[in-house]
Protein backbone atom coordinates (compact mmCIF):
# COMPACT_ATOMS: atom_id res chain seq x y z
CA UNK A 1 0.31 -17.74 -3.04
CA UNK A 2 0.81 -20.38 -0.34
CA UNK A 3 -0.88 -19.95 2.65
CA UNK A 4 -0.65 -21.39 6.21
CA UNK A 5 -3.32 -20.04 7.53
CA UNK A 6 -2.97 -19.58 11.56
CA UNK A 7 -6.52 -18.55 13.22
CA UNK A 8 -6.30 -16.44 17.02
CA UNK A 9 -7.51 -14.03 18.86
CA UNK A 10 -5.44 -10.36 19.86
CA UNK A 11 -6.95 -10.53 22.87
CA UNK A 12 -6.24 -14.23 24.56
CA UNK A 13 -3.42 -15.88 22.11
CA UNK A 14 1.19 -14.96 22.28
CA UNK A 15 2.37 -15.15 19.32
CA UNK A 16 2.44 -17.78 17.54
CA UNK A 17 5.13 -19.98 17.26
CA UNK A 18 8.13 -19.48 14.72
CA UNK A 19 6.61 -20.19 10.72
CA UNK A 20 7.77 -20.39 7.70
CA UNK A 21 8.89 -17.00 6.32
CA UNK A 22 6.64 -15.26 3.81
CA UNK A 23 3.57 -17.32 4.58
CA UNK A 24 0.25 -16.02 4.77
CA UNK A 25 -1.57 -15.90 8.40
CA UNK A 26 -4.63 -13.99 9.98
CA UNK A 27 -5.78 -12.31 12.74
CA UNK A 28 -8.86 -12.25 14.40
CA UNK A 29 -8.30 -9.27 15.94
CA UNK A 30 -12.15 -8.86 17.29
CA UNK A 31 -15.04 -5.77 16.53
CA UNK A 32 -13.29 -2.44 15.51
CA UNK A 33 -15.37 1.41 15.68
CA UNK A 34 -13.83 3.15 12.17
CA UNK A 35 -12.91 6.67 12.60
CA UNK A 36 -16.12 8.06 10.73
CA UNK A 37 -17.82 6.07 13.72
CA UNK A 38 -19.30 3.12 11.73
CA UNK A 39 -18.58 -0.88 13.42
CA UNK A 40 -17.83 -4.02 12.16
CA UNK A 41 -18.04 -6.80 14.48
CA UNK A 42 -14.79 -8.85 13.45
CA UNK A 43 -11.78 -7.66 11.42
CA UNK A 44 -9.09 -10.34 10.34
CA UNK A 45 -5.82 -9.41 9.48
CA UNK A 46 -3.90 -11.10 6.80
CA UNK A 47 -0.22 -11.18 7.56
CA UNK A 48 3.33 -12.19 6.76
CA UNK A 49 6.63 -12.31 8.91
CA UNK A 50 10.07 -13.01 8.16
CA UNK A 51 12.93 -13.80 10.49
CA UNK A 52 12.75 -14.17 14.19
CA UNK A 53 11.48 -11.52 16.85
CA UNK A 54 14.63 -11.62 19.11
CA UNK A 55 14.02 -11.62 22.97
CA UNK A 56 13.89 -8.06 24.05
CA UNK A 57 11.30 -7.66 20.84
CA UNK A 58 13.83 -4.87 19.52
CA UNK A 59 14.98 -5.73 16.18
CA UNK A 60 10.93 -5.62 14.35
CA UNK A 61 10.32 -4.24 11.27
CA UNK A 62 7.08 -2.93 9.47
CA UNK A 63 6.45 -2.68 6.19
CA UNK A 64 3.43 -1.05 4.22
CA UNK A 65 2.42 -1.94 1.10
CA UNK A 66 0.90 0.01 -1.43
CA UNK A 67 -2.48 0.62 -3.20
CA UNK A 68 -2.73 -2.49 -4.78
CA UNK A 69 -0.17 -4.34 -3.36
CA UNK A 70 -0.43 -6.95 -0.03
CA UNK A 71 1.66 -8.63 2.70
CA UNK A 72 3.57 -10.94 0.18
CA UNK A 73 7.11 -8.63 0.67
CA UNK A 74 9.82 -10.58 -0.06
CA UNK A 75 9.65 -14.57 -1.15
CA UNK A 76 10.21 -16.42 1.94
CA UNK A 77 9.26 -20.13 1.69
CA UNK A 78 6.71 -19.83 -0.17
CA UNK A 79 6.67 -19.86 -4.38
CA UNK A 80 5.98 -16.50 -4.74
CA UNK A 81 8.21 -13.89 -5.58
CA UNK A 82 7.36 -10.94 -2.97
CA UNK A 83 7.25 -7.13 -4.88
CA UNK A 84 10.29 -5.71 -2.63
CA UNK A 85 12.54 -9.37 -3.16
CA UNK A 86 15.95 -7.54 -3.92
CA UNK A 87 15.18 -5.34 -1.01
CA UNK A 88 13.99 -7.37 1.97
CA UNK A 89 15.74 -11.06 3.15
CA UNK A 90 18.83 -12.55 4.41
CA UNK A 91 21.35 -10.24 3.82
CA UNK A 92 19.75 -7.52 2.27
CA UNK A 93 18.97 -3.76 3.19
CA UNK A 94 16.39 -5.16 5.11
CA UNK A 95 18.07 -8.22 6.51
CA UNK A 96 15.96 -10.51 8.01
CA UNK A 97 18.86 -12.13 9.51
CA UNK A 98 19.08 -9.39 11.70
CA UNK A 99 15.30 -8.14 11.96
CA UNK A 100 12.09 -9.46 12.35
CA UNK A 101 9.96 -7.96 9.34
CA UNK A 102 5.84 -7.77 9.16
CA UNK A 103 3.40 -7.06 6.46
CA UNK A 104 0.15 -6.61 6.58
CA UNK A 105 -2.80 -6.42 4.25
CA UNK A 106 -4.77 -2.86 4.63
CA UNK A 107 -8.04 -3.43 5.96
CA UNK A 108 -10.64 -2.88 3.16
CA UNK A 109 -8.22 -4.85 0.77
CA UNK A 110 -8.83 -8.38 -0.47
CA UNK A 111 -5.68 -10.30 0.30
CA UNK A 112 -6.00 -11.40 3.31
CA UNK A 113 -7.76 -9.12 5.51
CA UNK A 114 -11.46 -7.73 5.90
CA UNK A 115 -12.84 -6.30 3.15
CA UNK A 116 -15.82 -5.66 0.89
CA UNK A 117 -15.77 -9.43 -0.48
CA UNK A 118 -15.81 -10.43 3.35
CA UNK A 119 -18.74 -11.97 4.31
CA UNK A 120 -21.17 -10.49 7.00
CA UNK A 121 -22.41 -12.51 9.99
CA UNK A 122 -25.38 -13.96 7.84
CA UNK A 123 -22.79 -14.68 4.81
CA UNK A 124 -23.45 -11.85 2.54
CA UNK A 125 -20.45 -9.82 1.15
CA UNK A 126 -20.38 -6.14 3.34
CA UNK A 127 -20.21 -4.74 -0.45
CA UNK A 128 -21.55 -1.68 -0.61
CA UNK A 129 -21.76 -1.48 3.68
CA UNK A 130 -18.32 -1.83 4.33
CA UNK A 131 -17.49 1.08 6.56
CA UNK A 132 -15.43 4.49 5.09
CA UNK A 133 -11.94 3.44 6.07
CA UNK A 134 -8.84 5.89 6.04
CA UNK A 135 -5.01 5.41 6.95
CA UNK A 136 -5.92 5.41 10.11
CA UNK A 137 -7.94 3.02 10.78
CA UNK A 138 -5.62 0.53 8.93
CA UNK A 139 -2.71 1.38 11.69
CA UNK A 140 -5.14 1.60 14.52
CA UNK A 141 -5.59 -2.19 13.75
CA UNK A 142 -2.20 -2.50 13.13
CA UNK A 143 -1.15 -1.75 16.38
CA UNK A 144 -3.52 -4.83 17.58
CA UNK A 145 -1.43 -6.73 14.89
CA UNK A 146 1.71 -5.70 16.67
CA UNK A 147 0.46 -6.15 20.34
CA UNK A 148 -0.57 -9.69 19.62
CA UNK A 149 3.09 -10.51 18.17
CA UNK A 150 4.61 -8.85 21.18
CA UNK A 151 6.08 -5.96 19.84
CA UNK A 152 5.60 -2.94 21.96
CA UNK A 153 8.03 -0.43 19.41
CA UNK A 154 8.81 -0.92 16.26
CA UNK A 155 12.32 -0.21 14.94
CA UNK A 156 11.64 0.93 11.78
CA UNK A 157 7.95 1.33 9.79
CA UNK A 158 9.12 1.63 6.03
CA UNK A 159 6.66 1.88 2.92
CA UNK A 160 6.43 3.78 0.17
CA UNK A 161 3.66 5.67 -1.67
CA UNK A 162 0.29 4.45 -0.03
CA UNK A 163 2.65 2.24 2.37
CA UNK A 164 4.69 5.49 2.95
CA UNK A 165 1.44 7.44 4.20
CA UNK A 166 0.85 4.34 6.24
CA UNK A 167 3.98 4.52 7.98
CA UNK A 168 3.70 8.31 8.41
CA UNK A 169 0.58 7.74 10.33
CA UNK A 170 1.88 5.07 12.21
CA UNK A 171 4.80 7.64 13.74
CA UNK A 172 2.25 10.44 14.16
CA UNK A 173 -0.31 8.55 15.90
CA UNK A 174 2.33 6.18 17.66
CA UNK A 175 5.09 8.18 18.11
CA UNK A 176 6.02 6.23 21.19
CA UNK A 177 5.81 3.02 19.07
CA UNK A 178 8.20 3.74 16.55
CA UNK A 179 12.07 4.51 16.44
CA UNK A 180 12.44 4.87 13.07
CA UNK A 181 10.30 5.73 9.96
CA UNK A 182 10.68 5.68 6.44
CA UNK A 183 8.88 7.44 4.49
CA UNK A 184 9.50 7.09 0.19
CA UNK A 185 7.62 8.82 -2.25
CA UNK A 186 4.70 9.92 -0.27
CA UNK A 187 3.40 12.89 1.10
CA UNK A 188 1.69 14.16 4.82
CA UNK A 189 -1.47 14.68 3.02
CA UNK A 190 -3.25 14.12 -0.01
CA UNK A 191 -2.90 17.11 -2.85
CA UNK A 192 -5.73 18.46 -4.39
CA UNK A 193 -4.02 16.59 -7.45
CA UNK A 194 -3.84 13.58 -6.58
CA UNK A 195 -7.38 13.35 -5.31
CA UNK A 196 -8.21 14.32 -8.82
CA UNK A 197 -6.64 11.58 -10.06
CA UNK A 198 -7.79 8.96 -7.39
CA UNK A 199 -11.58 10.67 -8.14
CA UNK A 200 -11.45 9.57 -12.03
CA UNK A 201 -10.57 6.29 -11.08
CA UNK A 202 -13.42 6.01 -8.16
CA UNK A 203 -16.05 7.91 -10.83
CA UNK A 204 -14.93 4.60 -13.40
CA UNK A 205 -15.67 1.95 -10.99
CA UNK A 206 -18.71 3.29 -9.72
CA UNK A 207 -20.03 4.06 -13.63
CA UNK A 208 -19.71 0.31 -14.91
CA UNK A 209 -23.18 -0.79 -15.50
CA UNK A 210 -21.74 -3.99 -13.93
CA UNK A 211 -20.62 -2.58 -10.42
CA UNK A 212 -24.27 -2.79 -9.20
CA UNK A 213 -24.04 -0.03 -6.55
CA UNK A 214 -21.19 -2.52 -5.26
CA UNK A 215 -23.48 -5.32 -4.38
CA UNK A 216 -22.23 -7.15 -7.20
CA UNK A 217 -20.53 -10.87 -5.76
CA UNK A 218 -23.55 -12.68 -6.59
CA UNK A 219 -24.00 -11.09 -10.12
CA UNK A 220 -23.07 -13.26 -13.32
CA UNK A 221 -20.57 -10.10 -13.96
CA UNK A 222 -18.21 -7.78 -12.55
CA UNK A 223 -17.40 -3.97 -12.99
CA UNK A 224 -14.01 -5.55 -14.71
CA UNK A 225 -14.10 -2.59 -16.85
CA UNK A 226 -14.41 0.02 -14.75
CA UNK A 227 -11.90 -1.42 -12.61
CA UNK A 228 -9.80 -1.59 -15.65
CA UNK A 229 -10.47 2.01 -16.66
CA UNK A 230 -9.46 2.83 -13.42
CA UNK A 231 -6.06 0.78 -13.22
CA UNK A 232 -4.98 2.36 -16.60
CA UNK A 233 -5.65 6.31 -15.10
CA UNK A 234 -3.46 5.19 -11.92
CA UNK A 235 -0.78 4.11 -14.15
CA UNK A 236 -0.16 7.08 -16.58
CA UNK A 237 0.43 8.68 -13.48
CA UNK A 238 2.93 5.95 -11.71
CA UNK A 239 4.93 6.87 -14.56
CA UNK A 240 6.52 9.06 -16.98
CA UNK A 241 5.79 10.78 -20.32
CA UNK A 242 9.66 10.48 -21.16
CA UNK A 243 9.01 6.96 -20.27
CA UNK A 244 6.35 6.19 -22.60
CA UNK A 245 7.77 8.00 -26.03
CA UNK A 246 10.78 6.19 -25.68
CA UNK A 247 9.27 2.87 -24.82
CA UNK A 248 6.51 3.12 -27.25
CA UNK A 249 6.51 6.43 -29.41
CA UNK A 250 3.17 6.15 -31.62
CA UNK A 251 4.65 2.86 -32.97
CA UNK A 252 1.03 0.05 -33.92
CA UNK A 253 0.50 -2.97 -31.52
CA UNK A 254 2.15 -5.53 -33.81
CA UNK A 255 0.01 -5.20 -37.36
CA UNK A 256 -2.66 -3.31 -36.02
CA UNK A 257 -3.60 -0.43 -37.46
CA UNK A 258 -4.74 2.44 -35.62
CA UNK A 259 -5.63 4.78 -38.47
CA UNK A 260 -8.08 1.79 -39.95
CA UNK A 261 -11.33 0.51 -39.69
CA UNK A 262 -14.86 1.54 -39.79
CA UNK A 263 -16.42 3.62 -37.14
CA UNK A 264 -14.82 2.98 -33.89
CA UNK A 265 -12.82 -0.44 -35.01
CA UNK A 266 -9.33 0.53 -35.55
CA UNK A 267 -6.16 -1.20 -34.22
CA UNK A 268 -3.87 0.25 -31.14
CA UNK A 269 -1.35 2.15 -30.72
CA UNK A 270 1.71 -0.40 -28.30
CA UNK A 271 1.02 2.46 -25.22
CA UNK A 272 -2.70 1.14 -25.67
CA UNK A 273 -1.87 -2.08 -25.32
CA UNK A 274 0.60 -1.74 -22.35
CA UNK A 275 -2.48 -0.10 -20.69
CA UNK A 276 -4.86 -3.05 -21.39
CA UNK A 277 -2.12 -5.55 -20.28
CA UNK A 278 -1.64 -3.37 -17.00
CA UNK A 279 -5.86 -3.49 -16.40
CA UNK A 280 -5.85 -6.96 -17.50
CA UNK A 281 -3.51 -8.19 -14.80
CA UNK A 282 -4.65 -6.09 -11.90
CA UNK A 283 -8.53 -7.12 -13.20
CA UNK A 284 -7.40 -10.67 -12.66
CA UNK A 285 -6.14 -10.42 -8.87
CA UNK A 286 -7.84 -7.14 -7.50
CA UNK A 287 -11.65 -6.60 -6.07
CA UNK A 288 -13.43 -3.75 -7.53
CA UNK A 289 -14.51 -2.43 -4.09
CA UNK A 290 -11.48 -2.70 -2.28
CA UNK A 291 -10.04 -0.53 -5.06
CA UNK A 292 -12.44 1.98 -4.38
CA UNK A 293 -12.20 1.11 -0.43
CA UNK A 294 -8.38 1.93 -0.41
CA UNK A 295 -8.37 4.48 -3.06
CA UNK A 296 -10.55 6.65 -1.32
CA UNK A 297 -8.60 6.22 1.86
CA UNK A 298 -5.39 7.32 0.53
CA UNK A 299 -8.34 10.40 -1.08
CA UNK A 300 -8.66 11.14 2.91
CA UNK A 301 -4.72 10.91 3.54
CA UNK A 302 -3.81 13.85 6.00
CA UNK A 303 -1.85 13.43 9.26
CA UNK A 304 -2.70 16.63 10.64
CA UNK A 305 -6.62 15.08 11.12
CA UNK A 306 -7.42 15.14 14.63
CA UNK A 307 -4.14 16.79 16.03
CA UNK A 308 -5.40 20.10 15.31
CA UNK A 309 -3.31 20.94 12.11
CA UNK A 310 -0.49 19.11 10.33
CA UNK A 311 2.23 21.38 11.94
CA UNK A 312 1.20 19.95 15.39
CA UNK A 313 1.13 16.32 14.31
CA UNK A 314 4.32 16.65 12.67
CA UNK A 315 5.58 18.01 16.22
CA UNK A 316 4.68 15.02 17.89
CA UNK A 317 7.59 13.32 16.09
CA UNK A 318 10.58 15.21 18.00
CA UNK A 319 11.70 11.28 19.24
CA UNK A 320 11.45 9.69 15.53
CA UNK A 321 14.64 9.31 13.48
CA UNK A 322 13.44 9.94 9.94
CA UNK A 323 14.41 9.09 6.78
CA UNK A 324 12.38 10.94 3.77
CA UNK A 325 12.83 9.12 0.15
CA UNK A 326 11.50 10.33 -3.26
CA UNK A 327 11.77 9.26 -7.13
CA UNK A 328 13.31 12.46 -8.80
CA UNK A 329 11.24 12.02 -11.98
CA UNK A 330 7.45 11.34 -10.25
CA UNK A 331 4.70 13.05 -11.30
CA UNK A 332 2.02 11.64 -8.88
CA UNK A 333 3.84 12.58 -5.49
CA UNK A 334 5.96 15.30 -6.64
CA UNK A 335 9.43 16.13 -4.71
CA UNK A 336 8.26 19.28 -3.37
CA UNK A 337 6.01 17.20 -1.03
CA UNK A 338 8.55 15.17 0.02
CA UNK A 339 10.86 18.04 0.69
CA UNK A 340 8.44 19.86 2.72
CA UNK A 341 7.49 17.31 4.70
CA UNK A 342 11.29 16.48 5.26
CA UNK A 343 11.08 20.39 6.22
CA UNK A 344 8.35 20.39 8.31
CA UNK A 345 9.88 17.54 10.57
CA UNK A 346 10.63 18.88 14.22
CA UNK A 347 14.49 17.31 12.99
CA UNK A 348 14.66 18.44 9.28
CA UNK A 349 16.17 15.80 7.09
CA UNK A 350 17.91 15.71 3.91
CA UNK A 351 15.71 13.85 1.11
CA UNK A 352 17.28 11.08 -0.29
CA UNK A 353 16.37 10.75 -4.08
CA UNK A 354 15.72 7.68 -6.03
CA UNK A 355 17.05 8.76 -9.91
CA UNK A 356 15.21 7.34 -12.11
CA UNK A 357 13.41 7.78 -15.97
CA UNK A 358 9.76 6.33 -15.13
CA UNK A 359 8.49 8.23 -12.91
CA UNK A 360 6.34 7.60 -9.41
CA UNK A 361 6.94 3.40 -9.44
CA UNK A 362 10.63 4.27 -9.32
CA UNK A 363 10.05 3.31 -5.79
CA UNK A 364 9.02 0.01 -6.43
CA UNK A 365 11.88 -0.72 -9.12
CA UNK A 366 14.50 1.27 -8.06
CA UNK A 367 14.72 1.07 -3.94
CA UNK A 368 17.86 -0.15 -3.66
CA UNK A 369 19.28 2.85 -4.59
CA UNK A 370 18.37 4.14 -1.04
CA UNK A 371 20.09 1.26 0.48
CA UNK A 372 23.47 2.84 1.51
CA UNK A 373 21.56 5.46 3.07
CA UNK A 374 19.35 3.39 4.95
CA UNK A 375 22.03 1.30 5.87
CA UNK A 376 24.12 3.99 7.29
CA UNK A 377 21.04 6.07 9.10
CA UNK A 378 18.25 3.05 9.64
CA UNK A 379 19.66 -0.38 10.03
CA UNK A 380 23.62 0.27 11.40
């Protein structure tokens, strides 16, 4: 990805002056106390904008990305392609003709912001002392994010999946800060399920001989596999069995054989290689630790933490204009959650379903099948 990289402090600098769109910039946003009471003594944000703030700093826009995904939205300027591109730009749901649209990486990721790989004040990698960090922590830093870019209120906070539990939180813990919130293919807390899942995938990680207690960056190796392991769990469950017996069926990976070989040398099934291509490519761009950093904070995902249960958190949103999205066919955040949370709201909501046949990244793929609601109830 291009980057422009733009260096200030929350505290002293405005915002800075009109950039390309879809560039990457940080934060210095100063020391930060995480809410299990550990410090760091800097955090940088990386972040993105697109379009122009207009003078009343009414028309701004935030949008959370997902577990493994980062502040690169929508294309921009730069060469990338952004992961919502048919969804956010000029004339799109999310026009940035008309908004002013932010991304930022999660702390604890390694895009942009302060992570694990980040180095200490003597230049060692945090690793394996990199604080506990939950949802949030990543909007309480947020909001220092949107303070230094002038924005007192947001319009809308959008995201979906991790991103939607990130713009949940925002509303809850913000509610004065935010006008609108969408929330796709998410849930108010974690499920006893899906911290199952997210466990097997932390329990990989941490078992790879490689992963060194997660003091690893100066190691000849990485836990690659473990990380890999991990990445192929998280994506049986981002999609559908339907899905993968039509796509693949027990057909061989090209003129392998997988009832062959000697001992444990036999060929692969095409489902077993879509899962190694799947590891392979998040192995190449994503940091073992900051898997495990933002995997266990979506683990820790629950709204009602600190309000006194989720009822009363929910009931701090009586101002917030909701709209509540969900993938028909997902088996990781299953429709019931989103219907009860849509429920639960102190203004129930309809749900507005995204049809689709793979399952839980439906929301990724398939978002622009919320647009004429959004359109009609979000951005009139």
């Amino acid at each position: 990805m291009e980057t422009n990289v733009v260096l200030y402090d929350a505290e002293t600098a405005a915002a800075p002056d009109r950039v390309s769109d879809g560039i990457l910039r940080h934060l210095h946003t100063g020391p930060y106390t995480f809410e299990t009471g550990a410090t760091l003594p800097q955090i940088v944000l990386g972040y993105e904008t697109w379009g122009t703030l207009n003078a009343e700093a009414t028309n701004a826009v935030y949008i959370a990305h997902a577990l493994t995904g980062d502040s690169h939205v929508a294309r921009g300027a730069s060469t990338e392609p952004g992961w919502w591109d048919g969804f956010v730009g000029p004339g799109k749901t999310v026009d940035t003709n008309r908004y002013f649209v932010v991304a930022a990486n999660m702390v604890g990721g390694c895009s942009g912001s302060t992570g694990p790989a980040s180095l200490d004040p003597e230049g060692v990698p945090w690793g394996s002392r990199f604080p506990f960090t939950t949802i949030k922590d990543s909007v309480r830093l947020e909001v220092r994010l949107a303070d230094a870019l002038g924005i007192k209120a947001w319009h809308t906070v959008l995201g979906g999946s991790m991103g939607g539990a990130r713009a949940l939180e925002w509303a809850v813990e913000f509610p004065e800060r935010v006008k609108n919130c969408v929330v796709v293919a998410a849930a108010a807390e974690s499920s006893a399920e899906q911290i199952a899942f997210a466990q097997a995938q932390s329990a990989a990680i941490r078992l790879d001989p490689d992963f060194a207690g997660g003091d690893y960056y100066a190691n000849e190796r990485v836990p690659s596999a473990g990380l890999g392991i991990a990445r192929r769990i998280a994506h049986i469950t981002y999609r559908t069995a339907a899905e993968l017996d039509v796509r693949f069926g027990r057909a061989p990976q090209g003129s392998e054989q997988p009832v062959a070989g000697a001992g444990l040398d036999r060929g692969r099934y095409q489902v077993e290689s879509y899962l190694d291509h799947q590891a392979d490519k998040l192995v190449g761009r994503f940091d073992a630790n900051s898997y495990l950093v933002l995997t266990e904070a979506l683990m820790s995902h629950d709204v009602g933490r600190g309000h006194g249960s989720l009822r009363d958190a929910l009931g701090r949103l009586e101002e917030v204009n909701f709209l509540v999205g969900a993938v028909d066919s997902d088996r990781l955040y299953w429709p019931e959650q989103s219907e009860l949370l849509a429920r639960m709201l102190p203004n129930p909501c309809e749900v507005k379903y995204i049809t689709s046949p793979i399952g839980h990244d439906g929301f990724l793929t398939d978002i622009e099948q919320l647009s004429e609601p959004l359109k009609r109830e979000i951005f009139s």
